[in-house]
Protein backbone atom coordinates (compact mmCIF):
# COMPACT_ATOMS: atom_id res chain seq x y z
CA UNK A 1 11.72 -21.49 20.11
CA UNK A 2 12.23 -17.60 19.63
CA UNK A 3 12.13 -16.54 16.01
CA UNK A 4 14.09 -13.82 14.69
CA UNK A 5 12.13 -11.73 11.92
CA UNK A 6 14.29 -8.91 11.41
CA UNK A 7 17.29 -8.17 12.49
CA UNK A 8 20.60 -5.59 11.54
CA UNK A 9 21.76 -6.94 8.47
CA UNK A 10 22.99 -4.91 5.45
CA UNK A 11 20.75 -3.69 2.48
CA UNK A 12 20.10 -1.35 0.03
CA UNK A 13 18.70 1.54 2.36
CA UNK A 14 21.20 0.76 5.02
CA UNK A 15 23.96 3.80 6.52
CA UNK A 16 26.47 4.81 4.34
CA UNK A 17 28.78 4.49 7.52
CA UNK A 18 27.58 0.45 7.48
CA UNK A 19 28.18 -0.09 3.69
CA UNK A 20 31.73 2.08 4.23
CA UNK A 21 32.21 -0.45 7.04
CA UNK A 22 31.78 -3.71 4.90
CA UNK A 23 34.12 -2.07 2.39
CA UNK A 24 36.74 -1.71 4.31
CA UNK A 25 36.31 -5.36 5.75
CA UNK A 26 36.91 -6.64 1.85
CA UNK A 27 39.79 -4.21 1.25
CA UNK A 28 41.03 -5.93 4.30
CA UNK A 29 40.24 -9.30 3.02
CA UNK A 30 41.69 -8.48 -0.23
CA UNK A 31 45.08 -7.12 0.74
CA UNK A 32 45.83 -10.55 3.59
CA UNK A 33 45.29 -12.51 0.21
CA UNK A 34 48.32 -10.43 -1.01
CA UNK A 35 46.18 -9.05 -3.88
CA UNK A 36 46.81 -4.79 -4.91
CA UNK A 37 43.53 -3.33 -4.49
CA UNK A 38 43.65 -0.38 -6.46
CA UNK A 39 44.15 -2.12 -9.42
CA UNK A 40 41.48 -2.02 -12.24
CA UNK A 41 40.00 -5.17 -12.29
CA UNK A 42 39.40 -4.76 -7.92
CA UNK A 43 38.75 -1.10 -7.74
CA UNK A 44 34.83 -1.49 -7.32
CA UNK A 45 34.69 -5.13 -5.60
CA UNK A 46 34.34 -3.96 -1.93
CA UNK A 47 31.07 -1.67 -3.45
CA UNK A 48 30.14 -4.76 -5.25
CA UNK A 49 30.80 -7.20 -2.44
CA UNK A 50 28.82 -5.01 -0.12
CA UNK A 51 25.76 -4.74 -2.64
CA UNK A 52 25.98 -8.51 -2.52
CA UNK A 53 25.60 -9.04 1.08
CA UNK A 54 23.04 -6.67 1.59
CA UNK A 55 20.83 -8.66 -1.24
CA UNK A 56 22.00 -12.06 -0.01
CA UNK A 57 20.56 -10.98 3.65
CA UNK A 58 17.49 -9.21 2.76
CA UNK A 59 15.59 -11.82 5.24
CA UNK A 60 16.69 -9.76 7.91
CA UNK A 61 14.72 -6.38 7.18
CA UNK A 62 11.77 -8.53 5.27
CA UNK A 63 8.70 -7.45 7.83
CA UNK A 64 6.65 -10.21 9.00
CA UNK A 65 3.36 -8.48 8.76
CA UNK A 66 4.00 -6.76 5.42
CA UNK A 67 4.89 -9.98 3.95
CA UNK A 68 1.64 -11.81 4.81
CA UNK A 69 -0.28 -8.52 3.80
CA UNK A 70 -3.85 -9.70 5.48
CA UNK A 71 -3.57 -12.55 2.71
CA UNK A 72 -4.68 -15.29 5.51
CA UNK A 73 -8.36 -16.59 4.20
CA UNK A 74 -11.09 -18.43 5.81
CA UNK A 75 -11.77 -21.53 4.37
CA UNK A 76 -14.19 -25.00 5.10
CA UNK A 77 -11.30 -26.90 4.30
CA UNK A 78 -9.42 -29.55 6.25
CA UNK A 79 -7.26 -31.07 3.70
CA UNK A 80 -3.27 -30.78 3.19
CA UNK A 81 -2.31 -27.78 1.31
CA UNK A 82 0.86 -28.88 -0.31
CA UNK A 83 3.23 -26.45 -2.12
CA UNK A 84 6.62 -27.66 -3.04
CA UNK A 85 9.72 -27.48 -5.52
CA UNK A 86 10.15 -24.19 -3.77
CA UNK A 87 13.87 -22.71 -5.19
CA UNK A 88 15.73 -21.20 -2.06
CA UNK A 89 19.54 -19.68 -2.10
CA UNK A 90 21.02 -18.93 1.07
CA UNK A 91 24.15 -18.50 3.07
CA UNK A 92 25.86 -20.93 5.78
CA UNK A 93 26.87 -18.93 8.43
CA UNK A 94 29.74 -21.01 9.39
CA UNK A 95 31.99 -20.01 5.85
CA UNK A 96 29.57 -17.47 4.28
CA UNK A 97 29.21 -19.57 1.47
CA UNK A 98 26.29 -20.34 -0.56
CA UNK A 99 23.64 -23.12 -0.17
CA UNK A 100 20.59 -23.65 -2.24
CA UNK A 101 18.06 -26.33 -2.82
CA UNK A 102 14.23 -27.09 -2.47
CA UNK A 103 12.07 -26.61 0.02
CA UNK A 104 8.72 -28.66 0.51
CA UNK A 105 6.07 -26.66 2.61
CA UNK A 106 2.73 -28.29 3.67
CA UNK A 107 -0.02 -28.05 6.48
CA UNK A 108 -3.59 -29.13 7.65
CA UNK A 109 -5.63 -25.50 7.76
CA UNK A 110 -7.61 -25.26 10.77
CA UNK A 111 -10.03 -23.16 9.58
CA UNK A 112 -7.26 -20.66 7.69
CA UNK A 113 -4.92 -20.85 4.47
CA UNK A 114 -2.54 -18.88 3.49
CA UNK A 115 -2.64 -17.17 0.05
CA UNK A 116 -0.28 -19.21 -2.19
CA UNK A 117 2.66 -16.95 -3.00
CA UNK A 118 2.85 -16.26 0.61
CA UNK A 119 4.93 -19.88 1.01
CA UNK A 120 7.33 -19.47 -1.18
CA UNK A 121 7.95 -15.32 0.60
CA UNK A 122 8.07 -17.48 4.29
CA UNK A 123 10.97 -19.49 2.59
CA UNK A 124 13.11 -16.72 1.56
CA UNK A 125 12.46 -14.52 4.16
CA UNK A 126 14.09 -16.93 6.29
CA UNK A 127 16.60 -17.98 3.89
CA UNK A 128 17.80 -14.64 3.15
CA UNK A 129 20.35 -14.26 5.70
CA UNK A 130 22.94 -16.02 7.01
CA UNK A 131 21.93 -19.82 8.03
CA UNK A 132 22.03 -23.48 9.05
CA UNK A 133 19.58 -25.54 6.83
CA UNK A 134 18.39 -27.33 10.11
CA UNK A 135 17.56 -23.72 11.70
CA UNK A 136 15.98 -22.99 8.21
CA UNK A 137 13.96 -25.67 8.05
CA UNK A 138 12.56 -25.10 11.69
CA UNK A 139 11.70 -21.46 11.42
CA UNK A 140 9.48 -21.97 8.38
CA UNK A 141 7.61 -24.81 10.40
CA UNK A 142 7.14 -22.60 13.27
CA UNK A 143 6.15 -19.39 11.35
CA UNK A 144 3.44 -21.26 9.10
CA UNK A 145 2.34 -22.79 12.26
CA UNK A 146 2.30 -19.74 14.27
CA UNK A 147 0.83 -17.45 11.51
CA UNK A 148 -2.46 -19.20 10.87
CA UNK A 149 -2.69 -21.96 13.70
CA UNK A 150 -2.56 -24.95 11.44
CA UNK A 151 -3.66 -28.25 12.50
CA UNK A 152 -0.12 -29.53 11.23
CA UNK A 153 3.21 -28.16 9.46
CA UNK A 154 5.65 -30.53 7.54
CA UNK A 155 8.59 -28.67 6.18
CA UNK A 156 11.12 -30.51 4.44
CA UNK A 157 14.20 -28.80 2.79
CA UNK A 158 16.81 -30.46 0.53
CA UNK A 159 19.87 -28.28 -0.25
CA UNK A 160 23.43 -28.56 -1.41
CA UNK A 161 25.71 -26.80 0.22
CA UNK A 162 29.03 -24.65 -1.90
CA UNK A 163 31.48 -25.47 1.93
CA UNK A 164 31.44 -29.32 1.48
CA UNK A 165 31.43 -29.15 -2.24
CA UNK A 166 34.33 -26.82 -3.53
CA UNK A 167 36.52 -27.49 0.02
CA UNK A 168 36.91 -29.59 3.27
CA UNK A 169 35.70 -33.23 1.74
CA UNK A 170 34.56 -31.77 -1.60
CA UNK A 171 31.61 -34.13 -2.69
CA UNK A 172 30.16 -32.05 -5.30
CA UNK A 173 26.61 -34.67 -5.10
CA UNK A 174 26.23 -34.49 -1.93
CA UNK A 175 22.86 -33.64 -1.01
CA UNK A 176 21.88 -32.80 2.27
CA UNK A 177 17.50 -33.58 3.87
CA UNK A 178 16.72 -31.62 6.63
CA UNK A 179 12.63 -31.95 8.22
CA UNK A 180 10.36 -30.26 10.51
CA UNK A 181 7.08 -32.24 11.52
CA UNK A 182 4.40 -30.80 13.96
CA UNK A 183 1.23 -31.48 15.10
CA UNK A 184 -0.73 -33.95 12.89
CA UNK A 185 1.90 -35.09 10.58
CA UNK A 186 3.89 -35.90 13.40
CA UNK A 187 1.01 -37.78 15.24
CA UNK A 188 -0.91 -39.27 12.04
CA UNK A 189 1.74 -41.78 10.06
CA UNK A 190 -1.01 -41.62 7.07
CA UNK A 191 -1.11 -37.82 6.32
CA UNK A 192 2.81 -37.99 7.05
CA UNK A 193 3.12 -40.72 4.51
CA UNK A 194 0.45 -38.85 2.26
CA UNK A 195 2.97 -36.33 2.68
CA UNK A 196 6.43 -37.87 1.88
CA UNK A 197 5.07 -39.78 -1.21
CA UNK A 198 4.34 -36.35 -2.85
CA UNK A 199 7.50 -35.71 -2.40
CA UNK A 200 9.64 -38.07 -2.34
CA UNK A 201 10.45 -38.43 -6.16
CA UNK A 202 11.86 -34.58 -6.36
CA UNK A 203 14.77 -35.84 -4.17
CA UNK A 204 16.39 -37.11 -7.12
CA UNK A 205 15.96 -34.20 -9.63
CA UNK A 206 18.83 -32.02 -8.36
């Protein structure tokens, strides 16, 4: 799997020509919903609307390298390194509406750990743009596992998601578990149930 860690999204720093761009794509929107755009109350909401975006997608322009900042430590230490209850917001790219849940990141070190705010930066880095939660849930997996060559990476992400709760069926509980397992807690059903039973009782708290 190739992982994308930047790409051309909008932020704060990007072209005035992009932002102008986005503007004019919400006057657009704005005027086929039959609304008058120059009135007060709408004046500023293409600015604000492209402000949004740009925050909403700051995963794109987050830099890999700069995130981890050398903060990778050598350890004698072969244990699961658990962090979970990790907040997320991010945006389904099929209606550009907002999903947000918890995500649960462990792994075995094999011989390296990550310092511990650095899980919680992996999650929004990829979470900050526009998303599925499956794809979500994979790319953290991969990068964790890729960054410091960990024995094993379980990744397991609960969200609920703002396009099946406010249209189409419109179940507002509706909770959906997405999971990435490699190496040993795909292989070893004890440190995968080890695993799961830390977790398992946050599934409810939402």
């Amino acid at each position: 799997m190739t992982l994308i860690y930047s790409g051309n999204g909008l932020n704060g720093n990007s072209a005035p020509a992009v932002r102008e761009d986005m503007e004019a794509a919400v006057r657009t929107i704005l005027e086929g919903l039959g609304e008058d755009v120059d009135r007060e109350g709408l004046q500023r909401t293409p600015h604000r609307v492209a402000k949004m975006f740009g925050e909403l997608t700051a995963g794109y322009h987050t830099d890999p390298v700069a995130l981890i900042n050398d903060a990778i430590f050598t350890v004698e230490y072969n244990e699961m390194v658990l962090v979970r209850d990790i907040e997320f917001s991010s945006l389904c790219e099929h209606h550009m509406l907002p999903f947000w849940g918890k995500a649960h990141v462990a792994y075995v070190p094999n011989g390296k750990v990550l310092g511990l705010s650095k899980i919680p930066r992996i999650v929004d880095m990829f979470a900050k743009r526009l998303q599925v939660q499956e794809r979500l849930t994979r790319e953290i997996a991969d990068f964790v596992a890729q960054t410091i060559d960990a024995s094993g990476v379980a990744v397991v992400v609960q969200g609920a998601h703002m396009c099946s709760m406010i249209r189409g069926v419109k179940k507002a509980n509706a909770r959906m578990v997405t999971q990435s397992l490699q190496g040993v807690f795909k292989t070893d059903p004890q440190i995968r149930a080890e695993f799961m039973g830390h977790i398992t009782a946050n599934f409810s708290d939402d």
